[in-house]
Protein backbone atom coordinates (compact mmCIF):
# COMPACT_ATOMS: atom_id res chain seq x y z
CA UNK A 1 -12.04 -9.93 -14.91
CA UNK A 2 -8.86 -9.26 -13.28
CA UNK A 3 -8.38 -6.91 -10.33
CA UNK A 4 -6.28 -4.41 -11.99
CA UNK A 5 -8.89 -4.43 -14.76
CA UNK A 6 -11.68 -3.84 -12.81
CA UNK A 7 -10.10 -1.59 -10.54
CA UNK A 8 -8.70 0.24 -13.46
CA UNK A 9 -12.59 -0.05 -14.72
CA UNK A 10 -13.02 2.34 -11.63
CA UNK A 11 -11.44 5.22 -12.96
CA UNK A 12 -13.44 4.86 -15.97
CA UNK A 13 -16.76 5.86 -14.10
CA UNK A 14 -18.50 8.71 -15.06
CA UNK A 15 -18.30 11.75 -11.80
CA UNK A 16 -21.99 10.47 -10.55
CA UNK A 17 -22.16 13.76 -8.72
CA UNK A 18 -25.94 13.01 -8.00
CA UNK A 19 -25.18 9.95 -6.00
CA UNK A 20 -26.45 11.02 -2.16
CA UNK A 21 -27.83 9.58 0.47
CA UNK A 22 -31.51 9.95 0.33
CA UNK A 23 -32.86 7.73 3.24
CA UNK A 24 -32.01 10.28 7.23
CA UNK A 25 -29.91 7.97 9.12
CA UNK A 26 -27.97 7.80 6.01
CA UNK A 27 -27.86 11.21 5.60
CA UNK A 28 -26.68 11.87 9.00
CA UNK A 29 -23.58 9.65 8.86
CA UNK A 30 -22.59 10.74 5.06
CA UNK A 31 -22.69 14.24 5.44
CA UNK A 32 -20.34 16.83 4.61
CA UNK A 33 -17.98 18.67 7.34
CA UNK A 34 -20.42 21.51 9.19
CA UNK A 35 -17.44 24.00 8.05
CA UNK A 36 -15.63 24.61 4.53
CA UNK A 37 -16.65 23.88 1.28
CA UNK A 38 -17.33 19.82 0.55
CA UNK A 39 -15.51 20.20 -3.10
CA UNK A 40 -16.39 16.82 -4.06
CA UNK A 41 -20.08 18.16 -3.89
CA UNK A 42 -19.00 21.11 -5.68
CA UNK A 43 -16.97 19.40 -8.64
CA UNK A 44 -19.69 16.39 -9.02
CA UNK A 45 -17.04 14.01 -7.61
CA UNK A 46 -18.72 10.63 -6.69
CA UNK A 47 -17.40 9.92 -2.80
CA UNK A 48 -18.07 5.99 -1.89
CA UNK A 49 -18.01 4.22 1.81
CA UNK A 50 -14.96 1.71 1.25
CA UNK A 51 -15.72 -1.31 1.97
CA UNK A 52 -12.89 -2.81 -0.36
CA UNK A 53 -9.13 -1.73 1.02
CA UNK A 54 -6.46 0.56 0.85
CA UNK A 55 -6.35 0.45 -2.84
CA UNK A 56 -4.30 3.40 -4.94
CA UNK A 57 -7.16 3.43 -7.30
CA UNK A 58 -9.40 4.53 -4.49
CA UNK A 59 -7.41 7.31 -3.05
CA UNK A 60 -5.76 5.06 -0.33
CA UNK A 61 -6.90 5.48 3.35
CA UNK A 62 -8.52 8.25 5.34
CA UNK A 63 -5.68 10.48 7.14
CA UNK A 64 -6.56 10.32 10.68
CA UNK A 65 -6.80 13.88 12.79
CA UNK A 66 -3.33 13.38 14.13
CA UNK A 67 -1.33 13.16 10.56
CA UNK A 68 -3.77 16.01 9.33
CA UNK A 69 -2.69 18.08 12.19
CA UNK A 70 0.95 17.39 11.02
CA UNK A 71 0.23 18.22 7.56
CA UNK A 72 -1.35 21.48 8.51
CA UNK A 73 0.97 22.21 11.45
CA UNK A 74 3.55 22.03 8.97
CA UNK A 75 2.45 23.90 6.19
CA UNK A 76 2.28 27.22 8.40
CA UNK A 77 6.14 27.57 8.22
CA UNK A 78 9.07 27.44 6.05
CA UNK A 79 12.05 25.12 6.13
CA UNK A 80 14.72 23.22 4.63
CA UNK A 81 13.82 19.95 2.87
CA UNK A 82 16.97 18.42 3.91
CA UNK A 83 16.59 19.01 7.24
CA UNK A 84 13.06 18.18 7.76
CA UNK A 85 14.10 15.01 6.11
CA UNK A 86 16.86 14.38 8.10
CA UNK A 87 15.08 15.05 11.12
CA UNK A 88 12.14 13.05 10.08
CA UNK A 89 14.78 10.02 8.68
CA UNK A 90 16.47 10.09 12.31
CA UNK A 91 13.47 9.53 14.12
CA UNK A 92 11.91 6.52 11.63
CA UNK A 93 15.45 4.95 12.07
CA UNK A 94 15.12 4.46 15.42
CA UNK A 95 11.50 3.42 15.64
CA UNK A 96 12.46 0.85 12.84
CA UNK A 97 15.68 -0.27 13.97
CA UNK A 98 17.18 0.86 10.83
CA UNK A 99 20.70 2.82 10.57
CA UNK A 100 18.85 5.64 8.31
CA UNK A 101 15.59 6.72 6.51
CA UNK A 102 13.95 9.32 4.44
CA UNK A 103 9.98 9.92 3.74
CA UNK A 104 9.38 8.72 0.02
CA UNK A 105 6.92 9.28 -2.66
CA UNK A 106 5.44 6.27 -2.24
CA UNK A 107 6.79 2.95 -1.69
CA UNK A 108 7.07 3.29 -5.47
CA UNK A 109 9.70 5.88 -5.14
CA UNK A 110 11.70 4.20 -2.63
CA UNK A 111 12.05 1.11 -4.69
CA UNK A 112 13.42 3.14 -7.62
CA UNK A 113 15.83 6.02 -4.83
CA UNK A 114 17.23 2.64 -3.08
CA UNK A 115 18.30 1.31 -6.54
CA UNK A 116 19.91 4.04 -7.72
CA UNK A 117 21.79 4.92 -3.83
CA UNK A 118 23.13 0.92 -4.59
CA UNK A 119 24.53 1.76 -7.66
CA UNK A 120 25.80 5.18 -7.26
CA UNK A 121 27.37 5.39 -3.72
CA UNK A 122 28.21 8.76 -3.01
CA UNK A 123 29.66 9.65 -6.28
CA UNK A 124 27.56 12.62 -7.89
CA UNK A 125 29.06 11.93 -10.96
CA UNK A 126 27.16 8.79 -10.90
CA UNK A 127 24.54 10.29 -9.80
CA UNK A 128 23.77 12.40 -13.22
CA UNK A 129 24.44 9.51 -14.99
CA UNK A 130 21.71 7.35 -13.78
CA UNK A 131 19.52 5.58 -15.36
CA UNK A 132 21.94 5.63 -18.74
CA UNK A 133 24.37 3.12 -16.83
CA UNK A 134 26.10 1.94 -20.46
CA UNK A 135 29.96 3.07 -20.32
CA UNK A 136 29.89 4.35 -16.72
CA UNK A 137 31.40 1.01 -14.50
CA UNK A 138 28.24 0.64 -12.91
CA UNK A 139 26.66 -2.72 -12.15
CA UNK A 140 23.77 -3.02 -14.12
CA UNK A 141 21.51 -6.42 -12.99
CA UNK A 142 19.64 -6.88 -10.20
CA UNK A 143 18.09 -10.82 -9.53
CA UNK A 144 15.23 -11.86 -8.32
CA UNK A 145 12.86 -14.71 -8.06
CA UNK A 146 10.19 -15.20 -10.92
CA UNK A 147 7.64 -15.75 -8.58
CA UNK A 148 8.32 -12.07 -7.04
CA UNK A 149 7.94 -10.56 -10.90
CA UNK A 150 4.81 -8.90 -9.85
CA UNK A 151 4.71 -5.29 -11.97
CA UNK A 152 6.68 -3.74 -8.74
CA UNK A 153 10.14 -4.84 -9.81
CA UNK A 154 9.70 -2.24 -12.45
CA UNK A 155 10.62 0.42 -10.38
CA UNK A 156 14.42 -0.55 -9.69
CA UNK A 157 14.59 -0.55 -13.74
CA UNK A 158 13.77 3.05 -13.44
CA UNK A 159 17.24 3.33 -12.25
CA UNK A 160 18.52 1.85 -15.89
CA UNK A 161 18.91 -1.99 -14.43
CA UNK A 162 17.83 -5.25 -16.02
CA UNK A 163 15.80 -8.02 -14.08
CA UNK A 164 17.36 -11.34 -14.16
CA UNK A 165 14.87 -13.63 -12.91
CA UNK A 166 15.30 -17.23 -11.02
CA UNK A 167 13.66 -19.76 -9.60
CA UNK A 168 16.31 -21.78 -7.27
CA UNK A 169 19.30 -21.56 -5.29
CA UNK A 170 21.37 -22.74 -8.15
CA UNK A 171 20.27 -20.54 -10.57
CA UNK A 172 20.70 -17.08 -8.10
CA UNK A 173 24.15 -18.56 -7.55
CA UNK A 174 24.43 -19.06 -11.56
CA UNK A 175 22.99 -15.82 -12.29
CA UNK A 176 25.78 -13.82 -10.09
CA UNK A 177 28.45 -11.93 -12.32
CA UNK A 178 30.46 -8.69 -12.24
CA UNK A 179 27.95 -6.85 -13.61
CA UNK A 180 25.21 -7.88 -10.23
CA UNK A 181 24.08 -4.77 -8.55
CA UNK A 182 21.67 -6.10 -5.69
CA UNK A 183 18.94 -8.79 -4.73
CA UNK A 184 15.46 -8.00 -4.44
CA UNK A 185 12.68 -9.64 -2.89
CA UNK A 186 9.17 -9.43 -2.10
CA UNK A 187 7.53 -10.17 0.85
CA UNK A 188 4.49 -10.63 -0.60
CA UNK A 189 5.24 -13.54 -2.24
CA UNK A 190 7.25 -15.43 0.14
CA UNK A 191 4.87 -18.35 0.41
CA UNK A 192 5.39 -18.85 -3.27
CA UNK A 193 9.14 -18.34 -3.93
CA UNK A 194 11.50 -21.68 -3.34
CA UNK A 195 13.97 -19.23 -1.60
CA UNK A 196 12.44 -17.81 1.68
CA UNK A 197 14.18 -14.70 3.87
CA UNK A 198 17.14 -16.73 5.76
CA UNK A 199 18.63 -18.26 2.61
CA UNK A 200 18.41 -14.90 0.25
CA UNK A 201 19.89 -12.99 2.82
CA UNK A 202 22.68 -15.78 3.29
CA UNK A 203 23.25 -15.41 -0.48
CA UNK A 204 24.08 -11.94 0.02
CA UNK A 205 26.45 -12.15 2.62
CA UNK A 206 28.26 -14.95 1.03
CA UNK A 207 28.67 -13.19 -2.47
CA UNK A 208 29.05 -9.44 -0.57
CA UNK A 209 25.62 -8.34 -2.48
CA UNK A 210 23.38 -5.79 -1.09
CA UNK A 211 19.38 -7.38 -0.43
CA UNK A 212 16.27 -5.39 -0.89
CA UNK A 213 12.84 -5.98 0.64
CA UNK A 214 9.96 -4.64 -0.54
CA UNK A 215 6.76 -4.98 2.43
CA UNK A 216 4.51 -2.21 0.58
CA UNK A 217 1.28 -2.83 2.67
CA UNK A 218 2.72 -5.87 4.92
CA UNK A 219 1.66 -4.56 8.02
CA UNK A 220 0.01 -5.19 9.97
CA UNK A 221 1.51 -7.03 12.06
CA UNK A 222 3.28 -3.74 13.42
CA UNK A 223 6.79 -6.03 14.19
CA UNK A 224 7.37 -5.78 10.14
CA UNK A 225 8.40 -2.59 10.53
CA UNK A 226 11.41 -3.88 12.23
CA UNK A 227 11.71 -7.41 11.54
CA UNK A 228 13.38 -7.04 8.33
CA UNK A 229 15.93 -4.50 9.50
CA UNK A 230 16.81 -6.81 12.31
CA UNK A 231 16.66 -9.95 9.96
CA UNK A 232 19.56 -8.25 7.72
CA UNK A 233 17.90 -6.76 4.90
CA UNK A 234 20.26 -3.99 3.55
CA UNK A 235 17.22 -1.54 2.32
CA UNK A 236 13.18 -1.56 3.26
CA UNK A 237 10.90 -0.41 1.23
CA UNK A 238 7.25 0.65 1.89
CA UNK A 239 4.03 2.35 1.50
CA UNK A 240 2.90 5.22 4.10
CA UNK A 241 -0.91 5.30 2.76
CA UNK A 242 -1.88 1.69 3.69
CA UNK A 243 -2.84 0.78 7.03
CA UNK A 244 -0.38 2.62 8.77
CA UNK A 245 -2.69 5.95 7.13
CA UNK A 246 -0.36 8.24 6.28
CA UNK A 247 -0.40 10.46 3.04
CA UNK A 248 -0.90 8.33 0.20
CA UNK A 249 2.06 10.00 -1.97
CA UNK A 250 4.55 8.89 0.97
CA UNK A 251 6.66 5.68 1.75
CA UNK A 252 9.01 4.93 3.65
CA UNK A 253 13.28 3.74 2.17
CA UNK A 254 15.08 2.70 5.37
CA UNK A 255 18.06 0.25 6.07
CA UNK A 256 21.92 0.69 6.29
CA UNK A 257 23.50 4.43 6.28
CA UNK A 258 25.52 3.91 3.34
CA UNK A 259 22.54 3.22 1.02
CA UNK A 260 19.83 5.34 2.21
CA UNK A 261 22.58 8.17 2.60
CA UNK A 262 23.71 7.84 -1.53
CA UNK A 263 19.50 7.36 -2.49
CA UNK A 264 19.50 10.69 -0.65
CA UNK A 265 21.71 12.20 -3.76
CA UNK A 266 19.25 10.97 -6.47
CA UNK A 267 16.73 12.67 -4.63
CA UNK A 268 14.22 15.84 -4.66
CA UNK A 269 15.39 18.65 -4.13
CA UNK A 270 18.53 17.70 -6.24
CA UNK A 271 18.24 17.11 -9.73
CA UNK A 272 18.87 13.36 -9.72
CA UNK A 273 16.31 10.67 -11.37
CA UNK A 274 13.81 11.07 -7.93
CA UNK A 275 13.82 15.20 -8.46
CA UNK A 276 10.23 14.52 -10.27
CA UNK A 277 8.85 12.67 -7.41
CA UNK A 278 8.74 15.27 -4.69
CA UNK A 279 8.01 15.06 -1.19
CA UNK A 280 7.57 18.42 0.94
CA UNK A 281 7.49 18.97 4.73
CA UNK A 282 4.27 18.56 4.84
CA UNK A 283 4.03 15.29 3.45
CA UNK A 284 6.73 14.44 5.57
CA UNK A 285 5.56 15.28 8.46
CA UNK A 286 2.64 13.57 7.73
CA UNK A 287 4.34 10.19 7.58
CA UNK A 288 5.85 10.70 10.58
CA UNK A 289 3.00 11.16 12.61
CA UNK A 290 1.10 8.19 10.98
CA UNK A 291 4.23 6.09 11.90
CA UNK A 292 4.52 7.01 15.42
CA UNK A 293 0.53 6.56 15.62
CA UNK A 294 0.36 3.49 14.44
CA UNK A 295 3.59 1.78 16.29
CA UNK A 296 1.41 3.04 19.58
CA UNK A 297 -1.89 1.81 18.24
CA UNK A 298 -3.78 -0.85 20.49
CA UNK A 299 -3.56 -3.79 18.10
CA UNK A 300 -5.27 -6.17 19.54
CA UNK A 301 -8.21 -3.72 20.20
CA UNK A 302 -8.16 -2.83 16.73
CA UNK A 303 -8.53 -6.17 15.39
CA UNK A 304 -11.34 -6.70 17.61
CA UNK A 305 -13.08 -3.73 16.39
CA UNK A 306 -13.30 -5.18 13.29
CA UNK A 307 -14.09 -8.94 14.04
CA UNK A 308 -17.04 -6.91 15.55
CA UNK A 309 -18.08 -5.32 12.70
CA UNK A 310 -17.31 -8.57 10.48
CA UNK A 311 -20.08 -10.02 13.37
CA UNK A 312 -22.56 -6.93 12.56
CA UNK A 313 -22.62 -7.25 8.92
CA UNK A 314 -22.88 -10.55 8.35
CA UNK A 315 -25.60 -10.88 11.36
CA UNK A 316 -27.54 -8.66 9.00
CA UNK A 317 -27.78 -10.76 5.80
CA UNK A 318 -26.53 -14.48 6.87
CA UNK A 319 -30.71 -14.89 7.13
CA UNK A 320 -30.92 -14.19 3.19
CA UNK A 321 -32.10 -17.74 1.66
CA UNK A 322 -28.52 -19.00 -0.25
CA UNK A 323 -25.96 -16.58 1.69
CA UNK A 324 -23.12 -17.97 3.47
CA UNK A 325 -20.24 -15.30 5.33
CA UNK A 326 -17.23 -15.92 7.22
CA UNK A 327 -14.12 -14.43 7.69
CA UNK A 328 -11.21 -14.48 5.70
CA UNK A 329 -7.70 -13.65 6.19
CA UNK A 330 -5.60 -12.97 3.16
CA UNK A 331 -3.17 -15.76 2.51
CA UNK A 332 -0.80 -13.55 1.27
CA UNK A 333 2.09 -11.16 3.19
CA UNK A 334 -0.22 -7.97 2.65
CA UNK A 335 -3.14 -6.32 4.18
CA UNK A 336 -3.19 -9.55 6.18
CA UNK A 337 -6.54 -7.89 8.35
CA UNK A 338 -9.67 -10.16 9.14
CA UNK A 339 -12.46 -9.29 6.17
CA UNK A 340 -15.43 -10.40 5.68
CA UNK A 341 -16.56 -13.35 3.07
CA UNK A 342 -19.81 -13.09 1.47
CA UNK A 343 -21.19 -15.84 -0.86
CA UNK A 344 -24.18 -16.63 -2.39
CA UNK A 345 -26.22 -19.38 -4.42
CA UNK A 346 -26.28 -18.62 -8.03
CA UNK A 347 -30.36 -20.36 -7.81
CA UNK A 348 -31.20 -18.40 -5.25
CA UNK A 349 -29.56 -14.88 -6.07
CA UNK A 350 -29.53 -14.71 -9.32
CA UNK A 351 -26.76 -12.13 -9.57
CA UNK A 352 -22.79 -12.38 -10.49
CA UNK A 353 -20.25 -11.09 -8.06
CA UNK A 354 -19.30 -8.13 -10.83
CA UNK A 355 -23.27 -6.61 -10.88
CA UNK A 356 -22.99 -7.42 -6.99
CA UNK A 357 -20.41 -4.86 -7.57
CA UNK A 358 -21.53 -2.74 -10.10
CA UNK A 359 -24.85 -2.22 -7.74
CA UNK A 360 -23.15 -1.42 -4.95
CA UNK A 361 -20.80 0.96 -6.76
CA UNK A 362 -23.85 2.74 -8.54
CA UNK A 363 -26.88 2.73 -5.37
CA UNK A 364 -27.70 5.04 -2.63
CA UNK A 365 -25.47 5.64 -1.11
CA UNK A 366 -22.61 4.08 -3.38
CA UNK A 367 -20.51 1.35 -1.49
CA UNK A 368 -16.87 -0.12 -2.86
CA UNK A 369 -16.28 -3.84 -1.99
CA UNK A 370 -13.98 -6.40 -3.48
CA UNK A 371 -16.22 -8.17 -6.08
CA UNK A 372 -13.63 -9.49 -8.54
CA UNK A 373 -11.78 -12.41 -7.06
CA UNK A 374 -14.39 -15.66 -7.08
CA UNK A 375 -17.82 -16.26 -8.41
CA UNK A 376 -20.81 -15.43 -6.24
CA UNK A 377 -18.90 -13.86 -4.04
CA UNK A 378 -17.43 -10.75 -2.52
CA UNK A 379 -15.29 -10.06 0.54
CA UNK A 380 -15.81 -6.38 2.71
CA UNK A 381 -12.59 -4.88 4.25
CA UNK A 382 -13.38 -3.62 7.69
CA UNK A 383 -10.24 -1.44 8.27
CA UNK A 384 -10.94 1.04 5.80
CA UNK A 385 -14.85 1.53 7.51
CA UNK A 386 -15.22 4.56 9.36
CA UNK A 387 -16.91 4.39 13.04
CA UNK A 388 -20.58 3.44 11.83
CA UNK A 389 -20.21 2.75 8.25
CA UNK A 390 -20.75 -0.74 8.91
CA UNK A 391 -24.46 -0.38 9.52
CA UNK A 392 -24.33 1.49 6.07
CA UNK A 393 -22.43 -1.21 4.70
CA UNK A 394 -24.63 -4.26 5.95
CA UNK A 395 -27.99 -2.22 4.82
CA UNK A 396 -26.90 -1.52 0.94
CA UNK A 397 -25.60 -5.34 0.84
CA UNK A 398 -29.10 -6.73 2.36
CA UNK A 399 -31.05 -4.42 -0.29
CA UNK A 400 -28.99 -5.36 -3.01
CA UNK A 401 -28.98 -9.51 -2.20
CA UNK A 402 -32.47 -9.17 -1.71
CA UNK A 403 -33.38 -7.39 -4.76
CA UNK A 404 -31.71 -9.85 -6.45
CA UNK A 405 -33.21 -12.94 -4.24
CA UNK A 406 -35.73 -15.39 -6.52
């Protein structure tokens, strides 16, 4: 199966509210808040440790104390939208070396808000007319590489444009017409794309185009936050609910004045194309203070943390007759984090990597992991553990290999 059809398979799950910890040192790390009521419990919600990543699917990341007391610091008074986001855009501008920003709904949002400031200016008429761009003189195409077609690109045709994909220099340079509104690129898929940063932003410049970059959950490394506004990129694009932990309905549009400032008129509170896609001060705020947490983060301790707990886990079952680990670093732009690779021998565990999953997903208590990439094997994200849940982690995997152990 594919990812996004077994992570779509997810959602699909019946609410397993009687999925709890049984066994006391379980219990102990699993349980709810001493104060409030623990609605999941009430509503029969199944809650999971995530051992997987920051996937949408599974509600993103856990807000740390310091966005939560933005949230709730914020939602105690009353003010202006505009100026919360302008504020709040001022600020992220100068921690990302950007001329502007403004606090999306998602990186989602800012994909489709930066495509319609590019094709609007500061026009309002424009504006209302957006995404029915036939008869109005606005450019209408937007071209990227074929390679970078990846279900994302859909966004900017929210905005009413067609997707003229490439695959070489020549072809971008064929491609270009009257009608070109902007070229988009994603970081993602660099490594796979004949045109790399340099040369796309060089075609740009050369035929006066604006270039969007879309680095949804390409930190870290922290210095991406920046690097593409200092590289040249017009507009950056991305997610707030990925490892930087902000609110998972937030992202982040930043880049030059002009184009942020015009994405500003398609967007809530006006009535423009983004009016459905709100973001309030608290949500704001919330971005903020993940942003300005996790530029001051210790990196480097961070990633230790988790080569540690890679170390813990796979200390705990690399005795289990046919199991191999090891760590593994994405090869890709995105949640490039150290995780941990678990395989096993088909003769000796007689179990696929999908039941793997399916056992883990359905035990006590019920663990996520990523079990749909290769056969007989799984990989564990570490930066989505909380402090202990390793020891949870390592314990359900060792039960479940064992169970399954001829």
């Amino acid at each position: 199966m594919k990812r996004r059809e077994i992570l779509k398979s997810l959602t699909l799950l019946p609410l397993a509210g009687g999925i709890t910890a049984t066994a006391a040192p379980l219990n102990n790390m699993l349980s709810a808040p001493a104060a409030g009521r623990d609605l999941f419990k009430e509503l029969g919600i199944r809650t999971f440790i995530n051992a997987a990543g920051n996937y949408t699917v599974m509600s993103g990341c856990l807000m740390p104390p310091e966005v939560m007391e933005a949230i709730n610091g914020a939602s105690k008074k009353f003010a202006l939208v505009d100026d919360v986001q302008e504020k709040v855009g001022e600020r992220i501008a100068q921690m990302c070396h950007a001329e502007a920003a403004l606090v999306s709904a998602g990186c989602w949002s800012a994909l489709m808000l930066g495509m319609a400031g590019v094709l609007t200016g500061m026009d309002s008429k424009r504006v209302s007319q957006v995404p029915n761009l036939a008869g109005t003189g606005m450019k209408s195409e937007v071209i990227l590489q074929k390679s970078h077609s990846m279900g994302y690109d859909h966004a900017l045709t929210q905005a009413g444009v067609k997707l003229i994909k490439v695959e070489t220099r020549a072809e971008v340079e064929a491609a270009i017409n009257e009608n070109t509104a902007m070229l988009w690129f994603l970081n993602r898929e660099v490594h796979v794309g004949q045109i790399k940063h340099a040369e796309w932003l060089e075609l740009g410049k050369k035929y006066n185009l604006p270039t969007m970059i879309d680095i949804a959950a390409d930190v870290p490394p922290v210095e991406n936050l920046w690097k593409f506004n200092d590289m040249g990129f017009d507009l950056v694009v991305i997610s707030g609910g990925k490892a930087m932990r902000g609110p998972q309905s937030a992202g982040i549009l930043m880049g030059k004045k002009k184009y942020v400032d015009a994405a500003r008129l398609s967007n809530n509170p006006r009535g423009g194309i983004g009016r459905g896609q709100k973001v309030n001060k608290e949500e704001v705020f919330g971005m903020y203070a993940a942003l300005e947490r996790f530029i001051n983060l210790d990196h480097k301790k961070e990633w230790e943390m988790w080569e540690r707990k890679i170390a813990y886990i796979a200390g705990v079952i690399k005795s289990i007759p046919g199991v191999t680990t090891g760590t593994h670093i994405p090869a890709t732009e995105d949640n490039k984090m150290p995780t941990l690779k678990v395989t096993w021998d088909p003769n000796k565990i007689k179990l696929t990597n999908v039941e793997m999953g399916e056992r883990l997903r359905k035990g006590n208590p019920s663990v996520e992991v990523i079990s749909w990439e290769a056969p007989n094997t799984l990989r564990c994200g570490m930066h989505v553990l909380e402090a202990g849940e390793e020891r949870i982690v390592a314990s359900r995997l060792k039960e479940e290999l064992l169970k399954a152990s001829v």
